[in-house]
N, C-alpha and C. Protein backbone atom coordinates (compact mmCIF):
# COMPACT_ATOMS: atom_id res chain seq x y z
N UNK A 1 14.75 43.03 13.01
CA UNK A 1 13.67 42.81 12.04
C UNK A 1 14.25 42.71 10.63
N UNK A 2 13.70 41.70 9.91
CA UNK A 2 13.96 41.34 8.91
C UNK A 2 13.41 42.49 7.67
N UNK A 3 13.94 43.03 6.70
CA UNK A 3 13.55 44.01 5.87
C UNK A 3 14.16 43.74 4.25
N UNK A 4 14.28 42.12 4.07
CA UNK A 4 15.17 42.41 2.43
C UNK A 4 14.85 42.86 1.37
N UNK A 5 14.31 41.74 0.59
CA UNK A 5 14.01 42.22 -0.59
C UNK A 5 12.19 41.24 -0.85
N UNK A 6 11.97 41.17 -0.45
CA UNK A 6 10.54 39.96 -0.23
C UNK A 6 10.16 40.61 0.16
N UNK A 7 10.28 41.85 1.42
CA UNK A 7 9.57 42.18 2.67
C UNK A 7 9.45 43.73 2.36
N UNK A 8 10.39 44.03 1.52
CA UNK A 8 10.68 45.99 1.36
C UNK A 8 9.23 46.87 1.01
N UNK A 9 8.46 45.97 0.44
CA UNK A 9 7.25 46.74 0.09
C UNK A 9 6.33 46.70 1.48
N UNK A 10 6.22 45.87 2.26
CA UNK A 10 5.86 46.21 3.05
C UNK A 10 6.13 47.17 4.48
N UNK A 11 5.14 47.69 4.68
CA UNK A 11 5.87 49.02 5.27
C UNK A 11 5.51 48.83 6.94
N UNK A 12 6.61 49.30 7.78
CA UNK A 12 6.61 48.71 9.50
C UNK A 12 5.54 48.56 10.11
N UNK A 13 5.03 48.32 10.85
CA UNK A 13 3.89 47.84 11.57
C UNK A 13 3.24 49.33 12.66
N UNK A 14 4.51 49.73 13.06
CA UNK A 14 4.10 51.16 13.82
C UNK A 14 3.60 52.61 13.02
N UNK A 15 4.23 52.68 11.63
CA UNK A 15 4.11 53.09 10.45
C UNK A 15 2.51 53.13 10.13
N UNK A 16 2.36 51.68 10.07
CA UNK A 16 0.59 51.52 9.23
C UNK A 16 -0.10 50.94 10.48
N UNK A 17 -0.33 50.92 11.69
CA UNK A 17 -0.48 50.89 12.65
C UNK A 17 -2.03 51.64 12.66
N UNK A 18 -2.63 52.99 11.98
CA UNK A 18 -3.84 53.31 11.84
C UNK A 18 -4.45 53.00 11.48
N UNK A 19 -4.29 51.75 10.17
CA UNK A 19 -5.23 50.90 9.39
C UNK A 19 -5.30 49.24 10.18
N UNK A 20 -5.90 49.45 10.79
CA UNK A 20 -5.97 48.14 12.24
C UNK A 20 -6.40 47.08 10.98
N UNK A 21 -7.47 46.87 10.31
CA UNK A 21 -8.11 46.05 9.68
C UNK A 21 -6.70 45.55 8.47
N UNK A 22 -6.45 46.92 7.82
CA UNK A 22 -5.35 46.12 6.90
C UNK A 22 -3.49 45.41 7.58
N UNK A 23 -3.88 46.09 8.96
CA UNK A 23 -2.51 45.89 9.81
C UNK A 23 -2.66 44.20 9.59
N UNK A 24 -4.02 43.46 10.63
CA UNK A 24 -4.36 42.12 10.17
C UNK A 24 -4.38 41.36 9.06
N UNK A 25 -4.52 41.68 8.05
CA UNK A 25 -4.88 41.37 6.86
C UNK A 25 -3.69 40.94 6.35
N UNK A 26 -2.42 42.09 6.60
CA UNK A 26 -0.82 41.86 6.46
C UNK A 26 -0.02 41.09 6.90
N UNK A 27 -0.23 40.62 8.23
CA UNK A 27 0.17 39.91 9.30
C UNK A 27 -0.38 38.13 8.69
N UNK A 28 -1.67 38.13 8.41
CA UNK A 28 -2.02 37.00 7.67
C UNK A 28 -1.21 36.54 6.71
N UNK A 29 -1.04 37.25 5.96
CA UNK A 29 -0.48 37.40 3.99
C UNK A 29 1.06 36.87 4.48
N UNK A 30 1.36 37.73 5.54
CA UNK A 30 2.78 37.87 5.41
C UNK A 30 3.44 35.87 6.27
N UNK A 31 2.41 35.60 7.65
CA UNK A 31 2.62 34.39 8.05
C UNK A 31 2.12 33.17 7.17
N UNK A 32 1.61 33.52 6.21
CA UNK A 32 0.90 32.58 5.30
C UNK A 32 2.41 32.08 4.63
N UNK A 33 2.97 33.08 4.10
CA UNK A 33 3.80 32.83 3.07
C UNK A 33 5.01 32.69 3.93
N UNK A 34 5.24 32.84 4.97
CA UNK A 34 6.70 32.28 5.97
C UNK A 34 6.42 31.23 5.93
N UNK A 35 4.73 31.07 6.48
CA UNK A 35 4.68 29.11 6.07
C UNK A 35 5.18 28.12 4.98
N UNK A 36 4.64 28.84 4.15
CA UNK A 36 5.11 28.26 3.16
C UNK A 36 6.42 27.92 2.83
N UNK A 37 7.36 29.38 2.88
CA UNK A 37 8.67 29.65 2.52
C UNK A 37 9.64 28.29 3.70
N UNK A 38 9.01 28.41 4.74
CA UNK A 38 9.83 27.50 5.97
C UNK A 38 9.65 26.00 5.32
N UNK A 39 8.17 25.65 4.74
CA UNK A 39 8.26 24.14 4.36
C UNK A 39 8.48 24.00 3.04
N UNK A 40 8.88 25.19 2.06
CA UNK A 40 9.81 24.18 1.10
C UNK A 40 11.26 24.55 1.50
N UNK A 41 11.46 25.42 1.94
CA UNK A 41 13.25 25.22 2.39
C UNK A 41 13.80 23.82 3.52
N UNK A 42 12.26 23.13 4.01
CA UNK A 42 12.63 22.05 4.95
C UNK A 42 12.30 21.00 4.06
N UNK A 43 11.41 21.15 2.77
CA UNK A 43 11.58 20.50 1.80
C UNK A 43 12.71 19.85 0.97
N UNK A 44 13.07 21.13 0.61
CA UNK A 44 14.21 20.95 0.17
C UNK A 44 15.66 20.41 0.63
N UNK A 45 15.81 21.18 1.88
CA UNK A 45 17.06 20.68 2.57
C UNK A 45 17.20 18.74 2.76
C-alpha cells in the first residue's frame, strides 16, 4: 500500500473502518483524484 506524501493524511481503512459513511466518501475523493492523477501523467507522457 501506497502511503507518501499525497496520501499521509489519510488514515488506513481498518483504522477508520467505524465511520462506514465517511470510509465511502474517502474511497470516492481518493479514486476521483487517481483518476485524474493517471490522465494527466498519460497526458503528459
Amino acid at each position: 500500500v501506497y502511503t507518501g506524501v499525497w496520501l499521509r493524511h489519510y488514515a488506513p481503512v481498518r483504522e477508520r473502518s467505524e465511520s462506514e459513511e465517511m470510509d465511502k466518501l474517502g474511497q470516492l475523493l481518493v479514486s476521483n483524484a487517481t483518476r485524474r492523477r493517471l490522465a494527466g501523467s498519460r497526458a503528459s507522457m
